[in-house]
PDB file of N, CA and C in Angstrom:
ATOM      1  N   UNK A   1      28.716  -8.941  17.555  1.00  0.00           N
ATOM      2  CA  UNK A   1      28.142  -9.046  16.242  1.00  0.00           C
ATOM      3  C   UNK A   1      26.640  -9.355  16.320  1.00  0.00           C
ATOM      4  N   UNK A   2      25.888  -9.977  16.978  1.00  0.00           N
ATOM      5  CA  UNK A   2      24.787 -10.545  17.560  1.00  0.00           C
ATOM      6  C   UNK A   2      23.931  -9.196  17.637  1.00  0.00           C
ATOM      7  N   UNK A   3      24.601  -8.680  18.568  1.00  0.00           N
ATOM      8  CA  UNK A   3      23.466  -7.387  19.085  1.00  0.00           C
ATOM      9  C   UNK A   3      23.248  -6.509  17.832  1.00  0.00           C
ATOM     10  N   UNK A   4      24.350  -6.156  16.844  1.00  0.00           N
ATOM     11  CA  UNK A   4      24.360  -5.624  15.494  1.00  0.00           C
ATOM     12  C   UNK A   4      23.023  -6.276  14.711  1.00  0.00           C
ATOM     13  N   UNK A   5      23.261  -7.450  14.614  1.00  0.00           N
ATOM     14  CA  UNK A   5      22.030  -7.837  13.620  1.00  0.00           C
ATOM     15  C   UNK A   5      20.690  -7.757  14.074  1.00  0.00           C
ATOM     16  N   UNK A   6      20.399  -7.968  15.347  1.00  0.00           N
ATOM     17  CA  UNK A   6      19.133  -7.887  15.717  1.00  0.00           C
ATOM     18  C   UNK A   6      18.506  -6.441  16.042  1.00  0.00           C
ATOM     19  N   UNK A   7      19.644  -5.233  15.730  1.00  0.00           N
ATOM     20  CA  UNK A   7      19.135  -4.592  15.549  1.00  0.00           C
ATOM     21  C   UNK A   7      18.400  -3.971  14.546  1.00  0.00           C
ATOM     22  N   UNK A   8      19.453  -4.752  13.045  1.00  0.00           N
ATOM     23  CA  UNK A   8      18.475  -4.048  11.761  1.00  0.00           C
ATOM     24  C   UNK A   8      18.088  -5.706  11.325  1.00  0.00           C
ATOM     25  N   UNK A   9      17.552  -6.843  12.051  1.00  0.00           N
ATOM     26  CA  UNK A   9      16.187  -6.881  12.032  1.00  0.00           C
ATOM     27  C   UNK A   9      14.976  -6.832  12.346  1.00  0.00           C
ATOM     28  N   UNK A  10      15.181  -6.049  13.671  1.00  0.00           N
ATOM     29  CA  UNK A  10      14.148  -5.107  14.040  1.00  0.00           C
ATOM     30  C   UNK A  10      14.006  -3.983  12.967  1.00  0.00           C
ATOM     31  N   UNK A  11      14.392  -3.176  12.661  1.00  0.00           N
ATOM     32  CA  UNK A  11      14.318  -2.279  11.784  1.00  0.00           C
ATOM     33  C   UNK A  11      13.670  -2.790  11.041  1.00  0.00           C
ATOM     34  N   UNK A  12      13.967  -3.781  10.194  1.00  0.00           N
ATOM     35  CA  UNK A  12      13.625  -4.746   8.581  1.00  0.00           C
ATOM     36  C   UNK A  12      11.898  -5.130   9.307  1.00  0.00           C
ATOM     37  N   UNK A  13      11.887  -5.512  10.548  1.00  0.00           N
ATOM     38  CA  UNK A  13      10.293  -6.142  10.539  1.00  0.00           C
ATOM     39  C   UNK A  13       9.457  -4.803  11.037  1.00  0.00           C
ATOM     40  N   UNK A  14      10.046  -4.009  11.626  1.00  0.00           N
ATOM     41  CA  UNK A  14       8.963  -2.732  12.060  1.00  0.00           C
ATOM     42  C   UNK A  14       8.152  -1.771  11.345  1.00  0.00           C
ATOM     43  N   UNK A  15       9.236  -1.289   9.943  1.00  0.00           N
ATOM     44  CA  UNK A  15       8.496  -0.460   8.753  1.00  0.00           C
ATOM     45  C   UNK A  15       7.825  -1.195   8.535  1.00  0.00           C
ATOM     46  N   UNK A  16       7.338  -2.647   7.907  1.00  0.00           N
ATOM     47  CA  UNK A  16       6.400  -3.323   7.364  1.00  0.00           C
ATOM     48  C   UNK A  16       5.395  -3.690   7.677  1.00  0.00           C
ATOM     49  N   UNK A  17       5.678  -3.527   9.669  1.00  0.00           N
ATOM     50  CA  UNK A  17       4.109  -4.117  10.056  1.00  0.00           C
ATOM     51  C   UNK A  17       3.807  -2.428  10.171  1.00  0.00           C
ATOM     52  N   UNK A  18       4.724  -1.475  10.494  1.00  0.00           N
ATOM     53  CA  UNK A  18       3.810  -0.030  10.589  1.00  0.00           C
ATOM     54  C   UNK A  18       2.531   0.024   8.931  1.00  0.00           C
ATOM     55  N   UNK A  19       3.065   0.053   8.021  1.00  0.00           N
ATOM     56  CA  UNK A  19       2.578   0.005   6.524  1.00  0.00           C
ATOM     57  C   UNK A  19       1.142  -0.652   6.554  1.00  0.00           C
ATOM     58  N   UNK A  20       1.632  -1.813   7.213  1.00  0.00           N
ATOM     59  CA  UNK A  20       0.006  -2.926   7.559  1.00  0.00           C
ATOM     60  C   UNK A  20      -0.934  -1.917   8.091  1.00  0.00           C
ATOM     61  N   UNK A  21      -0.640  -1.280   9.493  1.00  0.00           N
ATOM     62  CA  UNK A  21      -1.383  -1.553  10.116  1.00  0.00           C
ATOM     63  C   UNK A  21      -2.004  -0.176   9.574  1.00  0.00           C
ATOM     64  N   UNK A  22      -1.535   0.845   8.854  1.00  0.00           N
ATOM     65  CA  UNK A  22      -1.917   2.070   8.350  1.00  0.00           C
ATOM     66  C   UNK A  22      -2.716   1.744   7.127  1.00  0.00           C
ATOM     67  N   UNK A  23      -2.352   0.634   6.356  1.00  0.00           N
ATOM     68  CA  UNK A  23      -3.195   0.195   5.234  1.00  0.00           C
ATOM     69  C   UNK A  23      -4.619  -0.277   6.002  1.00  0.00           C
ATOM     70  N   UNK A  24      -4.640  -1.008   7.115  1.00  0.00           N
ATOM     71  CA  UNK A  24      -5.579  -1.882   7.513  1.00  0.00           C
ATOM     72  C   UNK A  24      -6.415  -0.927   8.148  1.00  0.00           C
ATOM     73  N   UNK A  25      -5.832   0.559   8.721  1.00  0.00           N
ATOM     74  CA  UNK A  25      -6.696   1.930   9.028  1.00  0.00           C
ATOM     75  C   UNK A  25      -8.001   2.360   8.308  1.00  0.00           C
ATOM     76  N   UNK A  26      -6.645   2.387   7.018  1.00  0.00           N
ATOM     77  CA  UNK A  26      -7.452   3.482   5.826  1.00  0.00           C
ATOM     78  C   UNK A  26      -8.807   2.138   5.171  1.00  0.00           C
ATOM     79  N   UNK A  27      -8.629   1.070   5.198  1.00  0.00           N
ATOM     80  CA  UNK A  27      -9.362   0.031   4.869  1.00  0.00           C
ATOM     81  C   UNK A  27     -10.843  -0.055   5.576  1.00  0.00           C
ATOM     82  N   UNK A  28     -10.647   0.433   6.964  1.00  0.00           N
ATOM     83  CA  UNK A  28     -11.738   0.177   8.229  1.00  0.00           C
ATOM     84  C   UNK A  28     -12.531   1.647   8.251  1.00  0.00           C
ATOM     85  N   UNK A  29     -12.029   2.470   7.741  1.00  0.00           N
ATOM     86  CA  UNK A  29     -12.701   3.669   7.835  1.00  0.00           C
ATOM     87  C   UNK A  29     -13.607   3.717   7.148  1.00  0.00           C
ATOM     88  N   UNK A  30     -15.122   4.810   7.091  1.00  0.00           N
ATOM     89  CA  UNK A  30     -16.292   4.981   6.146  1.00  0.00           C
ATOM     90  C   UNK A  30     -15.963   5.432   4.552  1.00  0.00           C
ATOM     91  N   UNK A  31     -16.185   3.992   3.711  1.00  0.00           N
ATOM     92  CA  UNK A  31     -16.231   4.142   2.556  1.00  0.00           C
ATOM     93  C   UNK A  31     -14.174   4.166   1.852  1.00  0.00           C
ATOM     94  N   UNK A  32     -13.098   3.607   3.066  1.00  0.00           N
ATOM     95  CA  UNK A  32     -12.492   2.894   3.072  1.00  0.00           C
ATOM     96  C   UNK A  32     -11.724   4.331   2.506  1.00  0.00           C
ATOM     97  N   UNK A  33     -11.604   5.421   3.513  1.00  0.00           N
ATOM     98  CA  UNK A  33     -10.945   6.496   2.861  1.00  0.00           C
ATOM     99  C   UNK A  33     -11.008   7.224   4.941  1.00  0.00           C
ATOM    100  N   UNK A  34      -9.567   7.610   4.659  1.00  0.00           N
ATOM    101  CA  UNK A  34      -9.114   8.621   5.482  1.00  0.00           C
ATOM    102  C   UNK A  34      -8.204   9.639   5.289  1.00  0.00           C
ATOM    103  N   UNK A  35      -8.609  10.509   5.859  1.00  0.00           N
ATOM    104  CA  UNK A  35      -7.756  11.716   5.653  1.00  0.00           C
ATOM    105  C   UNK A  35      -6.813  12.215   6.203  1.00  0.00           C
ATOM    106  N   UNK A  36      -5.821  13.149   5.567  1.00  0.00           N
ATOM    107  CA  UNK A  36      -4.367  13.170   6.535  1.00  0.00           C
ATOM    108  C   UNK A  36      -4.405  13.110   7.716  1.00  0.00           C
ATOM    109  N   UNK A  37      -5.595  14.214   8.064  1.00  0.00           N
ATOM    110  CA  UNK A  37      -5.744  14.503   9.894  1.00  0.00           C
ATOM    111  C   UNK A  37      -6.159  13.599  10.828  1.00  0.00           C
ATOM    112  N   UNK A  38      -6.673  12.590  10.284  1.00  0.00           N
ATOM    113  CA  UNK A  38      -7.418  11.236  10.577  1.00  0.00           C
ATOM    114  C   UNK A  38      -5.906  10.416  10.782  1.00  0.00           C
ATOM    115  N   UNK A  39      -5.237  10.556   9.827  1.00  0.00           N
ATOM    116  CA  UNK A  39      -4.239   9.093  10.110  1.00  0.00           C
ATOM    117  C   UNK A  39      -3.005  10.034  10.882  1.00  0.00           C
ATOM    118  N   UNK A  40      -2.671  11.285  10.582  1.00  0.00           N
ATOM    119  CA  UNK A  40      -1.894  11.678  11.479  1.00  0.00           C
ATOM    120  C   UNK A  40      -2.182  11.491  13.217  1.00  0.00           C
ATOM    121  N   UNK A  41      -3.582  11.680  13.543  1.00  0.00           N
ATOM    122  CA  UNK A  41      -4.133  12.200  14.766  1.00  0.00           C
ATOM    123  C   UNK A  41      -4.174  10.414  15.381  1.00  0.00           C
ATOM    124  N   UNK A  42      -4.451   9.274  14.379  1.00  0.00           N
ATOM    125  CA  UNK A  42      -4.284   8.154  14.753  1.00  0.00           C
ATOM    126  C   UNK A  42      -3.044   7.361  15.254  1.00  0.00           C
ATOM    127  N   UNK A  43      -2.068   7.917  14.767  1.00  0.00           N
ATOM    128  CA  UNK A  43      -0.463   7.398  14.477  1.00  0.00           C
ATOM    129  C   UNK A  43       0.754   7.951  15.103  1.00  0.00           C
ATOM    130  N   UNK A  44      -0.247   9.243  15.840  1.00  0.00           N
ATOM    131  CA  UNK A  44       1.164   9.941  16.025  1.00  0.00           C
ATOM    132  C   UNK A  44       1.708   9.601  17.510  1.00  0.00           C
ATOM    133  N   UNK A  45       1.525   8.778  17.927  1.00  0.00           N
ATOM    134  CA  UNK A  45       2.071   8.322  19.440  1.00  0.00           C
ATOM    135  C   UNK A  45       2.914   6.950  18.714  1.00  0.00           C
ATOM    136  N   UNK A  46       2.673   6.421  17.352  1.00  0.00           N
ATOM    137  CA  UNK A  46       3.116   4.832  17.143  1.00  0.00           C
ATOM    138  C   UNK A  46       4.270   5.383  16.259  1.00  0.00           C
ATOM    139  N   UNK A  47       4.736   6.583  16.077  1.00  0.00           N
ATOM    140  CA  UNK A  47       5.971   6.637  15.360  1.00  0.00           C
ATOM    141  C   UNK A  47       7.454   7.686  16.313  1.00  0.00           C
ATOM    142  N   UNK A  48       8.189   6.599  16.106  1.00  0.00           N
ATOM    143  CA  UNK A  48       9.660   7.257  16.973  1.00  0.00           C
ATOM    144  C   UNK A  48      10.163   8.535  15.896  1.00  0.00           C
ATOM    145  N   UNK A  49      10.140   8.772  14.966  1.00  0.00           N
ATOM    146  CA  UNK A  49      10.737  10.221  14.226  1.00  0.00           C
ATOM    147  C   UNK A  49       9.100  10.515  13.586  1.00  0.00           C
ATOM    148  N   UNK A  50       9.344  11.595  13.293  1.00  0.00           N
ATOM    149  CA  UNK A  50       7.911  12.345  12.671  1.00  0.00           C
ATOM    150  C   UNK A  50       7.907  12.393  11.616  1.00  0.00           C
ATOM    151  N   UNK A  51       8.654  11.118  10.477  1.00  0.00           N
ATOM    152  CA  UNK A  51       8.525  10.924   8.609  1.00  0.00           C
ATOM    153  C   UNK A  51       8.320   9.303   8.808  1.00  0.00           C
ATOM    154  N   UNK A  52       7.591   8.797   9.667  1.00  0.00           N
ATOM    155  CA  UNK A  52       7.168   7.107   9.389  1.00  0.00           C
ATOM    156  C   UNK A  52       6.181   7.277   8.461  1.00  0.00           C
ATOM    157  N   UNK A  53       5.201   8.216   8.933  1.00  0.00           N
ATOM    158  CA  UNK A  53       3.781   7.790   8.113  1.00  0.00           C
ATOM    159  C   UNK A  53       3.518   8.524   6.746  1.00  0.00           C
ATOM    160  N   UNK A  54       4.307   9.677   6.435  1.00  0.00           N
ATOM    161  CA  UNK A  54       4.713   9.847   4.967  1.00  0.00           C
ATOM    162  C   UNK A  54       5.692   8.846   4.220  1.00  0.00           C
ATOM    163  N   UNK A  55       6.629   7.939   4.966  1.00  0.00           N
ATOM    164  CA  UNK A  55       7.614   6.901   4.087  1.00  0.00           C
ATOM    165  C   UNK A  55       6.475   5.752   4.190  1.00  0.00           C
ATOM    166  N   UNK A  56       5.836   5.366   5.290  1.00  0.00           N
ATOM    167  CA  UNK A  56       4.181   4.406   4.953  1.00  0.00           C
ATOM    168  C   UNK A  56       3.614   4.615   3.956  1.00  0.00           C
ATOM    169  N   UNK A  57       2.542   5.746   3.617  1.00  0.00           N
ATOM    170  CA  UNK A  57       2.255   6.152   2.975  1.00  0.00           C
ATOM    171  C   UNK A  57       2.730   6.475   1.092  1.00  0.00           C
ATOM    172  N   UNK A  58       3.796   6.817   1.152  1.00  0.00           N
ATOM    173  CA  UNK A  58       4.590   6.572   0.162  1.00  0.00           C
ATOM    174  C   UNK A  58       4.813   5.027  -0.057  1.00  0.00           C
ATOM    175  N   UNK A  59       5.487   4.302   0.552  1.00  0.00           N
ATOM    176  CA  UNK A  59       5.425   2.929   0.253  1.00  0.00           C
ATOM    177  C   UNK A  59       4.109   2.382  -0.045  1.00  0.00           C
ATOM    178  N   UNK A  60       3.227   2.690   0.477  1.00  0.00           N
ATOM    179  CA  UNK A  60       1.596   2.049   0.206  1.00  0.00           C
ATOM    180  C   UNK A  60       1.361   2.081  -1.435  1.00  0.00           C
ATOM    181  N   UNK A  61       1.393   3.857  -1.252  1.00  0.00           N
ATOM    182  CA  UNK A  61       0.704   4.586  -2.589  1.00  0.00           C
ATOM    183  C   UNK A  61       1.872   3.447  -4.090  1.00  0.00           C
ATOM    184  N   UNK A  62       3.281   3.282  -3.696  1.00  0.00           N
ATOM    185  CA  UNK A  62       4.030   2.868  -4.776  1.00  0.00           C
ATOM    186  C   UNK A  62       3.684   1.156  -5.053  1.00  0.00           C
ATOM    187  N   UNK A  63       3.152   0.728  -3.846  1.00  0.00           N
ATOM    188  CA  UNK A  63       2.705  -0.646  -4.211  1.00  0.00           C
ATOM    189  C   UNK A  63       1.300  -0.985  -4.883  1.00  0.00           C
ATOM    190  N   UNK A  64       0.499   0.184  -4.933  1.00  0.00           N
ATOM    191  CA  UNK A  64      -1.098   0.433  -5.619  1.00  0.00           C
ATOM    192  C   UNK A  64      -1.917  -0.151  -4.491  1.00  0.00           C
ATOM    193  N   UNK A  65      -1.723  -0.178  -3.065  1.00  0.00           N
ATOM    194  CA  UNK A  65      -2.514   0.184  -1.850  1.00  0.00           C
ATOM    195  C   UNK A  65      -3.154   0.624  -1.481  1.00  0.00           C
ATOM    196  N   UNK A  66      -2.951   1.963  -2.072  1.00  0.00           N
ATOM    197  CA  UNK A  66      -3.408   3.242  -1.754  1.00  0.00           C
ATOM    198  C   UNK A  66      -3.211   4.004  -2.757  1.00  0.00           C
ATOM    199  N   UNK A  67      -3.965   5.027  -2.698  1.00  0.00           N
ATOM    200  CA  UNK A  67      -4.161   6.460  -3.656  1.00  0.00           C
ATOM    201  C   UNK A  67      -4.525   7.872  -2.825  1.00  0.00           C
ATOM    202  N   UNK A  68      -4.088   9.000  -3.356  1.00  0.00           N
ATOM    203  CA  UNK A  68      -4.857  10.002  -3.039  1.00  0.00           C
ATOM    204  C   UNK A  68      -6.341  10.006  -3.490  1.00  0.00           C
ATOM    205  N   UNK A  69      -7.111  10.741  -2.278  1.00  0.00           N
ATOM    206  CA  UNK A  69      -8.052  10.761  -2.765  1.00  0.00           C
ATOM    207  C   UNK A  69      -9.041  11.834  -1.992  1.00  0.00           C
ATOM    208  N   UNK A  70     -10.211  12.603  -2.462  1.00  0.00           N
ATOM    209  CA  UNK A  70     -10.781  13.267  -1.493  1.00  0.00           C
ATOM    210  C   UNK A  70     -12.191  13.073  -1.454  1.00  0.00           C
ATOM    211  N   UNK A  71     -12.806  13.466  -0.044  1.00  0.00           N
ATOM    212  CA  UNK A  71     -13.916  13.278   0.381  1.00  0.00           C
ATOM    213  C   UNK A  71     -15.112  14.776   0.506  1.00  0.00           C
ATOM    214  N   UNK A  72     -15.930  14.522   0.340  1.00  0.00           N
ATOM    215  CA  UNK A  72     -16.466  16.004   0.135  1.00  0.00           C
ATOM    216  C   UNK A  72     -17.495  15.656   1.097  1.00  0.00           C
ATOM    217  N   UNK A  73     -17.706  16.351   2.298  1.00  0.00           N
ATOM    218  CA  UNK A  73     -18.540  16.565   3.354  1.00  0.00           C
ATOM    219  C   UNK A  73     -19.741  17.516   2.989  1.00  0.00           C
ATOM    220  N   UNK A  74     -20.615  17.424   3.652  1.00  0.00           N
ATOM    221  CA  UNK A  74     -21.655  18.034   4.145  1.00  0.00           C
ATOM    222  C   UNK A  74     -21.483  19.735   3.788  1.00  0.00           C
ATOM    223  N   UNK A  75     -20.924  19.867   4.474  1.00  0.00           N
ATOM    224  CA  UNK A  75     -20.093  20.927   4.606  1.00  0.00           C
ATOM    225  C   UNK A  75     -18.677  21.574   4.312  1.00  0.00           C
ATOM    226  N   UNK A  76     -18.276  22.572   4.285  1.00  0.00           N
ATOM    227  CA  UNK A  76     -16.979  23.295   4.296  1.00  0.00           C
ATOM    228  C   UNK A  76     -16.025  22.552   2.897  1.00  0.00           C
ATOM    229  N   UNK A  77     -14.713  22.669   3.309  1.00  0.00           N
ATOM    230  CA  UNK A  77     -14.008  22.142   1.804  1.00  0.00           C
ATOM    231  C   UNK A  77     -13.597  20.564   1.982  1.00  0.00           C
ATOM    232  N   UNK A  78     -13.444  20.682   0.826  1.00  0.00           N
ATOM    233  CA  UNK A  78     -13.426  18.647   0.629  1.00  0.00           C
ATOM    234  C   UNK A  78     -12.093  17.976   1.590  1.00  0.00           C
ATOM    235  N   UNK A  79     -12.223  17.234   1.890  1.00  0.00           N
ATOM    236  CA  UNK A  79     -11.189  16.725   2.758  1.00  0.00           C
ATOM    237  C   UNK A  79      -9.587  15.537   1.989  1.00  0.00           C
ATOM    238  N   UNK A  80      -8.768  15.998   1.748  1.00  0.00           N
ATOM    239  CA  UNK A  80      -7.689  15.673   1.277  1.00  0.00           C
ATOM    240  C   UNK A  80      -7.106  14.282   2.193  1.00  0.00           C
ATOM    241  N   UNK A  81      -7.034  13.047   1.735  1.00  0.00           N
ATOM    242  CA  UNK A  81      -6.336  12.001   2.235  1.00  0.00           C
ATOM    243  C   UNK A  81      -6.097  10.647   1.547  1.00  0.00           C
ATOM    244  N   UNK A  82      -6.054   9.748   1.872  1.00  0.00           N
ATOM    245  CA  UNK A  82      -6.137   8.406   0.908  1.00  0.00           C
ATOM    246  C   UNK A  82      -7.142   7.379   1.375  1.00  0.00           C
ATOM    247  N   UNK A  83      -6.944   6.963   0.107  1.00  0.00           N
ATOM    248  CA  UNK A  83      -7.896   6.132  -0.185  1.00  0.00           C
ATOM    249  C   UNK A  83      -7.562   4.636  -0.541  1.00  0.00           C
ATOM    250  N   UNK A  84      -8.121   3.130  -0.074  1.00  0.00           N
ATOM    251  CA  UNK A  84      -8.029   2.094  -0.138  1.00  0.00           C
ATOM    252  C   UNK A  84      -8.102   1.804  -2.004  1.00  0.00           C
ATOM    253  N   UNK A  85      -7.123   1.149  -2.704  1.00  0.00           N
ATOM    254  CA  UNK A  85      -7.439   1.303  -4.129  1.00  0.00           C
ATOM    255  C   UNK A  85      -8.024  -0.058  -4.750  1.00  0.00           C
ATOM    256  N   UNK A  86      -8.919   0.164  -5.020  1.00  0.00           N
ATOM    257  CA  UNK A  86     -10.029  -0.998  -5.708  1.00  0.00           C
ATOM    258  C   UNK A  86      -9.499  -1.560  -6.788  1.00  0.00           C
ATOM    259  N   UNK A  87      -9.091  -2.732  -6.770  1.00  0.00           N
ATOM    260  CA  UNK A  87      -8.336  -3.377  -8.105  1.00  0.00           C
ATOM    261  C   UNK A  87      -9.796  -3.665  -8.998  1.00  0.00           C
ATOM    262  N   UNK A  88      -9.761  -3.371 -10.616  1.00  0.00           N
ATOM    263  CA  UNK A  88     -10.954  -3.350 -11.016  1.00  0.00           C
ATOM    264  C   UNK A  88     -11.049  -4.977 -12.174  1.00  0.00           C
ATOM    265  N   UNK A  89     -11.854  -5.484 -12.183  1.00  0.00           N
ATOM    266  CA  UNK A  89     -11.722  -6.539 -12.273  1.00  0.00           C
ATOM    267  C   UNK A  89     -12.829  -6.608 -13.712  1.00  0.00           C
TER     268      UNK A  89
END
């Protein structure tokens, strides 16, 4: 019974610090915005199935964490990703 529980609370503590540490990404980046290719290309060795950082992401965006948002470069087309969300005061 032992080995049962400690397995889903591993589970229970791992989604939550993944969420952190993807919030604490998009937070550190220029002007506190990254883009899919940015957090995919960052993340993709730290997830065991390939839907962590869309169920992250989704969890972020539903807690008001995060937002979509895009960045418009210099150049070429605007860049699609999220964005840190500014509580307005």
């Amino acid at each position: 019974m032992e080995g049962g529980v400690k397995k889903y609370m591993n589970d229970y503590y791992v989604f939550p610090k993944f969420c952190e540490r993807v919030a604490e990404f998009i937070g550190e980046q220029k002007g506190g915005f990254a883009s899919d290719r940015d957090l995919g290309r960052s993340f993709r060795r730290h997830m065991k199935h390939g839907y962590e950082l869309e169920r992250a992401t989704t969890q972020l965006m539903k807690e008001g964490v995060i937002e979509r948002g895009f960045r418009r470069g210099e150049r070429g087309p605007a860049a699609e990703g999220w964005r840190i969300r500014r509580e307005e005061q």
